[in-house]
PDB file of N, CA and C in Angstrom:
ATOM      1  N   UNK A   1     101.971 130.950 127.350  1.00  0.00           N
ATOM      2  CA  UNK A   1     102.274 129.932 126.382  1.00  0.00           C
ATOM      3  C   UNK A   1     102.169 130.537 124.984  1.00  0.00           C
ATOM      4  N   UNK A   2     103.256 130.550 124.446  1.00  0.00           N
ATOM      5  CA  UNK A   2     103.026 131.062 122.820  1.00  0.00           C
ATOM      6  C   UNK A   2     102.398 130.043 121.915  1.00  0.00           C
ATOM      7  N   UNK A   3     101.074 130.901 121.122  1.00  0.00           N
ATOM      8  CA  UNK A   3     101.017 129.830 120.279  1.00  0.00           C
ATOM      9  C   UNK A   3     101.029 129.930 119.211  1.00  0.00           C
ATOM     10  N   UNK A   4     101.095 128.810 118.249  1.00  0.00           N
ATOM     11  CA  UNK A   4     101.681 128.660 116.616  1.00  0.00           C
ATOM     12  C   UNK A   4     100.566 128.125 115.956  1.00  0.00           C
ATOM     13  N   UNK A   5     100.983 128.379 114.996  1.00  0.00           N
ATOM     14  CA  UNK A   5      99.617 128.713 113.561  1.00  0.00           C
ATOM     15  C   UNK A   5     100.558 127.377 113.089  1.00  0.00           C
ATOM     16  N   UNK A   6      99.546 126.845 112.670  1.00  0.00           N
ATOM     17  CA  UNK A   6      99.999 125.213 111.592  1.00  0.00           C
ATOM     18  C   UNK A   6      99.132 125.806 110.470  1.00  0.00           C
ATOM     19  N   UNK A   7     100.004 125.455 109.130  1.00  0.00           N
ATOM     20  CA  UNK A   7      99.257 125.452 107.953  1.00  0.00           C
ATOM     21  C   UNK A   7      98.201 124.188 107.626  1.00  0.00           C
ATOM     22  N   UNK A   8      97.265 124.743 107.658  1.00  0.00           N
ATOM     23  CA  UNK A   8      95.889 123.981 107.490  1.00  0.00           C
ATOM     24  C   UNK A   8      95.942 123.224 105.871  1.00  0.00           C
ATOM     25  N   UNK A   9      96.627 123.389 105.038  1.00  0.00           N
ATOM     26  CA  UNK A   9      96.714 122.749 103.603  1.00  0.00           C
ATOM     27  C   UNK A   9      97.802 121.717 103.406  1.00  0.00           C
ATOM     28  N   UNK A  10      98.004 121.072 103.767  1.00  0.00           N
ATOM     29  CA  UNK A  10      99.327 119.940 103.888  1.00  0.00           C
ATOM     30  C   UNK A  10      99.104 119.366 102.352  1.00  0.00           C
ATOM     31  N   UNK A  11      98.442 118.942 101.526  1.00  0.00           N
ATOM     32  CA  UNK A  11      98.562 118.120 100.202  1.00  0.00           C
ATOM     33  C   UNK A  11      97.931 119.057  99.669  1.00  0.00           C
ATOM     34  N   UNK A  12      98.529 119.344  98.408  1.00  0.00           N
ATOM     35  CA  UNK A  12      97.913 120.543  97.339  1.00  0.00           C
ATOM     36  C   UNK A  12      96.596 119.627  97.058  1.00  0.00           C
ATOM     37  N   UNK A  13      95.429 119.995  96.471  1.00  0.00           N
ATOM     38  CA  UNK A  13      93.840 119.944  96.552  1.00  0.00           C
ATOM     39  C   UNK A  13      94.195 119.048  94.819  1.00  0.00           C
ATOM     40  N   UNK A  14      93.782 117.884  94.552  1.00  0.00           N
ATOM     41  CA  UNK A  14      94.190 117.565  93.074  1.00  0.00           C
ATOM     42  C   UNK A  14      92.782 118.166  92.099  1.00  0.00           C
ATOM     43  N   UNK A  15      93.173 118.131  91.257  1.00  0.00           N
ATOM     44  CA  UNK A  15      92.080 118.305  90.443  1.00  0.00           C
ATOM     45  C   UNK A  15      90.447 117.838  89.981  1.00  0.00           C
ATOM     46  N   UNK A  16      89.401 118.722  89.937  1.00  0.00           N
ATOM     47  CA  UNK A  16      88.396 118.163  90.072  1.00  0.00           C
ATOM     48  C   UNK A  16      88.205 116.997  89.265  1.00  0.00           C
ATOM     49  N   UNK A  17      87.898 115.538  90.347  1.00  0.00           N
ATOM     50  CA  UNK A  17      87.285 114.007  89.507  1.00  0.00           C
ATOM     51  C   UNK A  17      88.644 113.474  89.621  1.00  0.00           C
ATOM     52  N   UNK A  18      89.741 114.373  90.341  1.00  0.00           N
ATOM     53  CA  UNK A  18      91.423 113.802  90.312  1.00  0.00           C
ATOM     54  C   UNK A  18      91.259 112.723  91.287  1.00  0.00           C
ATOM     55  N   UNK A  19      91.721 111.519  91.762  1.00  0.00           N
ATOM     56  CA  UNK A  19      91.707 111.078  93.417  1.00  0.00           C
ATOM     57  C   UNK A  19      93.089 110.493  93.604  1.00  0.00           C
ATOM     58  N   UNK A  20      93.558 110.555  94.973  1.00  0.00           N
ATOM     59  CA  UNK A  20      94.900 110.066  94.912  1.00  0.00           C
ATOM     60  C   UNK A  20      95.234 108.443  95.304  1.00  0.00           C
ATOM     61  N   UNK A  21      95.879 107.864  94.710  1.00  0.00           N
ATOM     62  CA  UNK A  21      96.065 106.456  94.475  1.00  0.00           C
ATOM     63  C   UNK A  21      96.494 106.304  95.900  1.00  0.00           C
ATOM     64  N   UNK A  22      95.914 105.154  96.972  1.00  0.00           N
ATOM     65  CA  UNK A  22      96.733 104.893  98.109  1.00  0.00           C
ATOM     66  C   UNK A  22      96.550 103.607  98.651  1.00  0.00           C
ATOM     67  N   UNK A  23      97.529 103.163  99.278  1.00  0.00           N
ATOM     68  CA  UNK A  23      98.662 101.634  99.409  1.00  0.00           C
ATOM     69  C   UNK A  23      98.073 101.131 100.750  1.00  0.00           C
ATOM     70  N   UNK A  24      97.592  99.970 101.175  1.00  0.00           N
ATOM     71  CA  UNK A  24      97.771  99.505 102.086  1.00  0.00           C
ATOM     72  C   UNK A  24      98.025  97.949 102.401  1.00  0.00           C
ATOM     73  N   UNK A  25      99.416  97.516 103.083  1.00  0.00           N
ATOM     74  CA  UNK A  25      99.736  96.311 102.516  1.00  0.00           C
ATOM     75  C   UNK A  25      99.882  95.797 104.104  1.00  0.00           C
ATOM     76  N   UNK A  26      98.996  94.401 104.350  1.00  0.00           N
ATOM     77  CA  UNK A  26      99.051  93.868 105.463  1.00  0.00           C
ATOM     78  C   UNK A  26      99.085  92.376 105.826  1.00  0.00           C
ATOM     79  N   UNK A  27      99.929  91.959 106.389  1.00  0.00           N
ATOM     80  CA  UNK A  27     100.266  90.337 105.547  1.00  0.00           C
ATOM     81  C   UNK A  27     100.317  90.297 104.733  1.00  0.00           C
ATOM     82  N   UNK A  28      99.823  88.851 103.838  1.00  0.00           N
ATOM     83  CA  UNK A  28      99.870  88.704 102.818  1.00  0.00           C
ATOM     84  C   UNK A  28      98.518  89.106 101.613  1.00  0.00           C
ATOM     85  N   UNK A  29      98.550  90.799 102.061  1.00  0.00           N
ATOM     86  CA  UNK A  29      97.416  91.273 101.621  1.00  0.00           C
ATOM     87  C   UNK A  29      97.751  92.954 100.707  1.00  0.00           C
ATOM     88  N   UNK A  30      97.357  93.139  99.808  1.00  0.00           N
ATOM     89  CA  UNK A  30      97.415  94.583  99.325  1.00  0.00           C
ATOM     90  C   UNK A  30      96.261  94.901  99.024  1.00  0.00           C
ATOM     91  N   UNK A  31      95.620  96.655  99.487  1.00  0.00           N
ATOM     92  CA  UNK A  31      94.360  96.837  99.173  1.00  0.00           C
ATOM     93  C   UNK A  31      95.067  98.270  98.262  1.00  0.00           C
ATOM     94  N   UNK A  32      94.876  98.435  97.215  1.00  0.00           N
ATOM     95  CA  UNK A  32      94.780  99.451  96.431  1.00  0.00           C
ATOM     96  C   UNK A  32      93.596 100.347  95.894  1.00  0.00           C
ATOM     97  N   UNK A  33      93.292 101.594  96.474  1.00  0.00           N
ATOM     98  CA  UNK A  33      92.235 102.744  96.156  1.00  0.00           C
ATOM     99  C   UNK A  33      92.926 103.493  95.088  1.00  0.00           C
ATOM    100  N   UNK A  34      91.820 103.658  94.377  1.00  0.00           N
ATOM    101  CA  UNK A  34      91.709 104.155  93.575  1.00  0.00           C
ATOM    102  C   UNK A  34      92.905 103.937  92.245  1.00  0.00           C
ATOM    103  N   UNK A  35      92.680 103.086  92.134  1.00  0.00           N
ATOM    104  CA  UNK A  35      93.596 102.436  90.764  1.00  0.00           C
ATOM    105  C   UNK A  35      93.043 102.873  89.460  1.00  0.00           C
ATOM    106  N   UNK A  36      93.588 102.692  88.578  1.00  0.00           N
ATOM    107  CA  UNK A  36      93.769 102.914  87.623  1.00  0.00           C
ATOM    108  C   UNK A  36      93.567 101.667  86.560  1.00  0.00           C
ATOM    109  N   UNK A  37      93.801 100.074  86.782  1.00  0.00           N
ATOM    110  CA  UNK A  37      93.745  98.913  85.783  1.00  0.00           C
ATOM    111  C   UNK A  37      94.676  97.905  86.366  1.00  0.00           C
ATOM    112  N   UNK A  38      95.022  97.135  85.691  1.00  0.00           N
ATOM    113  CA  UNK A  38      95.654  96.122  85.797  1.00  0.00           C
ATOM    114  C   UNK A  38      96.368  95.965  84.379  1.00  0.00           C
ATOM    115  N   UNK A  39      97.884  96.147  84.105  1.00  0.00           N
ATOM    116  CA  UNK A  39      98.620  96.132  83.308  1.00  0.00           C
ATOM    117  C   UNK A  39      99.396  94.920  82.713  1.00  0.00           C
ATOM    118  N   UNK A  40      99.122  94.151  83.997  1.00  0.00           N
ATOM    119  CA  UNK A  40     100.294  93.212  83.620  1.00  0.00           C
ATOM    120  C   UNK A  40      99.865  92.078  84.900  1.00  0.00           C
ATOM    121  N   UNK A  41      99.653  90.731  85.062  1.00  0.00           N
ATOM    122  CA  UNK A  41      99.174  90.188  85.619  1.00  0.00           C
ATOM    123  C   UNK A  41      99.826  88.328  85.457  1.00  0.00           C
ATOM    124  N   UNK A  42     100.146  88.083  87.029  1.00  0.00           N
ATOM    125  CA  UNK A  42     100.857  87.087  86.711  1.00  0.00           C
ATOM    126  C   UNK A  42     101.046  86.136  88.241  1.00  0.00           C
ATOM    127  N   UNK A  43     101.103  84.713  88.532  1.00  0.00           N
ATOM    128  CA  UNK A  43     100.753  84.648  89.798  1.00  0.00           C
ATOM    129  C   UNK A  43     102.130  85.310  90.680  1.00  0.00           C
ATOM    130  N   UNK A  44     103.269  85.488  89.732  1.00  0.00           N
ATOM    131  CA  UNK A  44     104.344  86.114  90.381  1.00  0.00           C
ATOM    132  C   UNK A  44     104.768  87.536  89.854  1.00  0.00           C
ATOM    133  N   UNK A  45     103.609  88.199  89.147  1.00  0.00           N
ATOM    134  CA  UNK A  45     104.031  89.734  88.967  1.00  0.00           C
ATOM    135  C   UNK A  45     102.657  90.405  89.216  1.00  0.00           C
ATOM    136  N   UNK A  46     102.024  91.067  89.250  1.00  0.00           N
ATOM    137  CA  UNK A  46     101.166  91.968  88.951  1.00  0.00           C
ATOM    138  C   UNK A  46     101.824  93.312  89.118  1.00  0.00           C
ATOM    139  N   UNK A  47     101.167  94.400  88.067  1.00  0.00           N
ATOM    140  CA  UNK A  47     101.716  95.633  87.471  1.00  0.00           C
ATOM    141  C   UNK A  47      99.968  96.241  87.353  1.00  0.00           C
ATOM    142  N   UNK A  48      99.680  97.476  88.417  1.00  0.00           N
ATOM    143  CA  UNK A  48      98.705  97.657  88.475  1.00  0.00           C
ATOM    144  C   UNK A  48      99.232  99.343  88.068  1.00  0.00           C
ATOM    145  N   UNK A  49      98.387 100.011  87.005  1.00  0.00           N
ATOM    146  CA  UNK A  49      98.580 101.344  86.839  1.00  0.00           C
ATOM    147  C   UNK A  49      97.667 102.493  87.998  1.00  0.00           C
ATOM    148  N   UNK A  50      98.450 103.113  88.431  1.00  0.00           N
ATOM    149  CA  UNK A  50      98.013 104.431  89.559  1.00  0.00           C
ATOM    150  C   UNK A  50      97.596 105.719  89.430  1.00  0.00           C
ATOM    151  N   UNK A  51      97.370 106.951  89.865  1.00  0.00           N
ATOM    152  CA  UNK A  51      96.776 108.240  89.643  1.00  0.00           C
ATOM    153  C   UNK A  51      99.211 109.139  89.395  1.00  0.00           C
ATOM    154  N   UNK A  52      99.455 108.332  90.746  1.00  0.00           N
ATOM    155  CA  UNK A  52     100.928 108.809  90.513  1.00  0.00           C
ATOM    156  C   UNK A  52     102.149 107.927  89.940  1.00  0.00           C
ATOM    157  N   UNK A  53     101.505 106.643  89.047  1.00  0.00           N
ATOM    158  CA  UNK A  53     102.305 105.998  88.431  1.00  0.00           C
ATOM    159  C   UNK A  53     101.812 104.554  88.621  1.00  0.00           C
ATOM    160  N   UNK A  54     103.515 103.607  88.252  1.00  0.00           N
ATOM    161  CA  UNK A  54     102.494 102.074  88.393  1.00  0.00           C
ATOM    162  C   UNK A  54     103.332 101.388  90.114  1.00  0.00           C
ATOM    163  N   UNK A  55     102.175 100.171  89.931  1.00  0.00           N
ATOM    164  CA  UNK A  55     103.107  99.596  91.030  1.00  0.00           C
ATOM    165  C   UNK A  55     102.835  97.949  91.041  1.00  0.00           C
ATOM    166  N   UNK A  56     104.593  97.878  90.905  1.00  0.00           N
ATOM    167  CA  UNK A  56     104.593  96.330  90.639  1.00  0.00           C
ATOM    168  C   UNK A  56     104.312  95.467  91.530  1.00  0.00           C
ATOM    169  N   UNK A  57     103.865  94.476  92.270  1.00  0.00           N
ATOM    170  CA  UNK A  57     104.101  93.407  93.179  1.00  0.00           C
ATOM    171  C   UNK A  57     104.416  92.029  92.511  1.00  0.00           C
ATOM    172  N   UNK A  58     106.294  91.659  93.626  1.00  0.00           N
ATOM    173  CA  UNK A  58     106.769  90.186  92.880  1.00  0.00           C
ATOM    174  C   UNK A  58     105.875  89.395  94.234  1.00  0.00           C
ATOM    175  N   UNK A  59     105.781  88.313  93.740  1.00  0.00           N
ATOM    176  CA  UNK A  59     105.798  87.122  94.719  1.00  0.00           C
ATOM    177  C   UNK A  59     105.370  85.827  94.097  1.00  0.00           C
ATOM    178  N   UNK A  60     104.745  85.262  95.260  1.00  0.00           N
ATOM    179  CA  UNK A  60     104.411  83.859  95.240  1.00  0.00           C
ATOM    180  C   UNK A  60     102.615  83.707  95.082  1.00  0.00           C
ATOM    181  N   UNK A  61     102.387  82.782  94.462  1.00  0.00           N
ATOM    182  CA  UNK A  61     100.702  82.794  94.308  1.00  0.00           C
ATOM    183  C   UNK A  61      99.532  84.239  94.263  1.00  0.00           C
ATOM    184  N   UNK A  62     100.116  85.152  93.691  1.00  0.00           N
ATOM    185  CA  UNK A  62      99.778  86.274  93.898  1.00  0.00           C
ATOM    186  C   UNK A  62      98.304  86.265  93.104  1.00  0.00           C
ATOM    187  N   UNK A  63      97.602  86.654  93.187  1.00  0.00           N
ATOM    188  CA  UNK A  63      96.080  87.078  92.594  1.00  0.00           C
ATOM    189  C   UNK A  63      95.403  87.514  92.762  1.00  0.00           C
ATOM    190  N   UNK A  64      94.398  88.034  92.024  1.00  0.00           N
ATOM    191  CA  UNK A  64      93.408  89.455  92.600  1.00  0.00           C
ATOM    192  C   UNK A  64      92.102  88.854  92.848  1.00  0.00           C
ATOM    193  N   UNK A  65      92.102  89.415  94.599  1.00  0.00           N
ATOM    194  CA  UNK A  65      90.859  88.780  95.305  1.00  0.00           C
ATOM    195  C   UNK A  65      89.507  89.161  94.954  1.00  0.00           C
ATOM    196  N   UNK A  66      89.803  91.115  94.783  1.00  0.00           N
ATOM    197  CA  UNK A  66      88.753  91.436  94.619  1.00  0.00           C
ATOM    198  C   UNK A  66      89.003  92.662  93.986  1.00  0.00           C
ATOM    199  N   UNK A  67      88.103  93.396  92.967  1.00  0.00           N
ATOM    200  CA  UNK A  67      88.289  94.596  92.325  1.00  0.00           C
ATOM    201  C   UNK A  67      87.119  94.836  91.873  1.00  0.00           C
ATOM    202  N   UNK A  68      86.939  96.409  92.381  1.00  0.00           N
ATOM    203  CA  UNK A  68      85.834  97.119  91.864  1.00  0.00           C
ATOM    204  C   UNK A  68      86.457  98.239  91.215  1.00  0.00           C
ATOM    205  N   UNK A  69      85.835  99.393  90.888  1.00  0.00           N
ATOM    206  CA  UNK A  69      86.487 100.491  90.091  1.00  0.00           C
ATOM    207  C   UNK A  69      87.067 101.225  90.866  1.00  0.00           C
ATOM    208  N   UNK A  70      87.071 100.868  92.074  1.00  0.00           N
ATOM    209  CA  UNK A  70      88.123 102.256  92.712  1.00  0.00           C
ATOM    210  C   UNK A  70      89.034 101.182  93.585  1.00  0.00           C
ATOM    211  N   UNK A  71      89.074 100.235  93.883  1.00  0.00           N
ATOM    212  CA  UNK A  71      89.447  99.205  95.046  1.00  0.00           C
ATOM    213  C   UNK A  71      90.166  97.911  94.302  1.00  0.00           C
ATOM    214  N   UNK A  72      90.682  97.483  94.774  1.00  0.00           N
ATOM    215  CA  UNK A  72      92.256  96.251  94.070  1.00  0.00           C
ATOM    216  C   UNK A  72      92.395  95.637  95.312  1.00  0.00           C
ATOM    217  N   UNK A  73      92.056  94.335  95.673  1.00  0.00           N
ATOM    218  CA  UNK A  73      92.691  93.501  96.414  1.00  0.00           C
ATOM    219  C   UNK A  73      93.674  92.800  95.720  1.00  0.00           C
ATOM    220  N   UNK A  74      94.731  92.105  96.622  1.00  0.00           N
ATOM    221  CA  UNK A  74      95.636  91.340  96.265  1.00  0.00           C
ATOM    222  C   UNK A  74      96.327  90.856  97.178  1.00  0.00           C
ATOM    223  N   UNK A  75      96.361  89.426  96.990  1.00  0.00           N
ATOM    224  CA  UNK A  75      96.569  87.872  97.699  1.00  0.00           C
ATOM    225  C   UNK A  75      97.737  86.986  97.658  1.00  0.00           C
ATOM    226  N   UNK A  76      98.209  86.443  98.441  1.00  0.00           N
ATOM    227  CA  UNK A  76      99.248  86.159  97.852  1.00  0.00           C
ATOM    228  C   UNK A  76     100.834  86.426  98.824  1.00  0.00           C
ATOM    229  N   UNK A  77     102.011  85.820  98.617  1.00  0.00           N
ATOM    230  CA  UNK A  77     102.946  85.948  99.551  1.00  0.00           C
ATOM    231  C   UNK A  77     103.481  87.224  98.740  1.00  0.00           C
ATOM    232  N   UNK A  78     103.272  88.267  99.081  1.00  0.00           N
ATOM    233  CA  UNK A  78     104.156  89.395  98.216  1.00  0.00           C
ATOM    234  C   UNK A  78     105.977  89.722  98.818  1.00  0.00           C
ATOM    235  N   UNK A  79     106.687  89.589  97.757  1.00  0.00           N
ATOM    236  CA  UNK A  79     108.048  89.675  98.625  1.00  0.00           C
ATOM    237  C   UNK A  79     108.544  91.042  98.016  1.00  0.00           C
ATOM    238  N   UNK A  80     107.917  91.533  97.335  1.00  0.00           N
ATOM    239  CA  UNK A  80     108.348  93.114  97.152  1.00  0.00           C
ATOM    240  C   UNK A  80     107.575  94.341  96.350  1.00  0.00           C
ATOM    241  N   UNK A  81     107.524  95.337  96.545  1.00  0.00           N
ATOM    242  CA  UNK A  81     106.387  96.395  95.485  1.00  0.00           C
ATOM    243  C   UNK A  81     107.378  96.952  95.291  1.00  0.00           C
ATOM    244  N   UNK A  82     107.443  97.675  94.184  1.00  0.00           N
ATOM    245  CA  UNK A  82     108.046  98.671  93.567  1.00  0.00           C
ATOM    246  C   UNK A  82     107.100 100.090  92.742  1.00  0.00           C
ATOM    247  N   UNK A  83     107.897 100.882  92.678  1.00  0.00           N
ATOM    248  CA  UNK A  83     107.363 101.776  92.183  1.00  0.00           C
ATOM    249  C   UNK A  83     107.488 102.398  90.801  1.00  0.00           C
ATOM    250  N   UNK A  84     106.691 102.745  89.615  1.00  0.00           N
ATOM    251  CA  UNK A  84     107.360 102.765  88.394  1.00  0.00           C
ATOM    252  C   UNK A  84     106.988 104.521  87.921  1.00  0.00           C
ATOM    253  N   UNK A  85     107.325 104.364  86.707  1.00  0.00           N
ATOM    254  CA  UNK A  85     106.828 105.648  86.147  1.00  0.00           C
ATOM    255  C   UNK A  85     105.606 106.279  86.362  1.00  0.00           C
ATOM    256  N   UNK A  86     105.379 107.786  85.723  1.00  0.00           N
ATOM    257  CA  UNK A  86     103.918 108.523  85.412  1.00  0.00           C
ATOM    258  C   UNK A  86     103.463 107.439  84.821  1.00  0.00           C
ATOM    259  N   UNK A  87     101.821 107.881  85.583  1.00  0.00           N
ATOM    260  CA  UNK A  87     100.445 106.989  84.719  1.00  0.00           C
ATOM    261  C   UNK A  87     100.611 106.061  84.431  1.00  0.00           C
ATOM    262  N   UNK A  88     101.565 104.781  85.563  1.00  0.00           N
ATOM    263  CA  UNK A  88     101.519 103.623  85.003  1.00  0.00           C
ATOM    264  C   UNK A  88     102.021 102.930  84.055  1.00  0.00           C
ATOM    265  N   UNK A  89     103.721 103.631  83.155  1.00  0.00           N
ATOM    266  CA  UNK A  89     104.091 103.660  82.284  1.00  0.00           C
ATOM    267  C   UNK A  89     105.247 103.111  83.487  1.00  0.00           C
ATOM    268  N   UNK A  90     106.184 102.015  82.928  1.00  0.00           N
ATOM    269  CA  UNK A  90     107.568 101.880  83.572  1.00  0.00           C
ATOM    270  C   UNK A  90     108.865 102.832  82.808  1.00  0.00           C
TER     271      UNK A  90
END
């Protein structure tokens, strides 16, 4: 059986105190790590700034359940995210 070498480094290493912003959206639920703020806030927009940019959510009754400094809940019928510019800038 021949065997193969996998590269052990798949995501370049970010910078020290760097962390990478990441998405998890389930029902009518979004949990966001490691955010960055809240830009823009609305029961049918929120615009939350990221480590790799911003990210919008449209919907219905939307609002933030819960937020600590690294963690973003969000509630609400979401009918779409989008993705915006560097650092949260559209």
């Amino acid at each position: 059986m021949k065997k193969r070498r996998f590269k052990t480094e798949l995501i370049p290493p970010l910078a020290e105190g760097a962390f990478s912003t990441r998405l998890s959206l389930t029902g009518n639920s979004l949990l966001m790590e490691n955010h960055h703020g809240i830009t823009e806030l609305s029961t049918e927009r929120i615009v939350i700034s990221g480590s790799e940019g911003s990210v919008s959510l449209w919907g219905e009754n939307l609002h933030v359940e819960a937020m600590t400094e690294r963690q973003l809940l969000i509630r609400g019928r979401i009918q779409s995210v989008d993705f915006g510019g560097e650092n949260g800038r559209d």
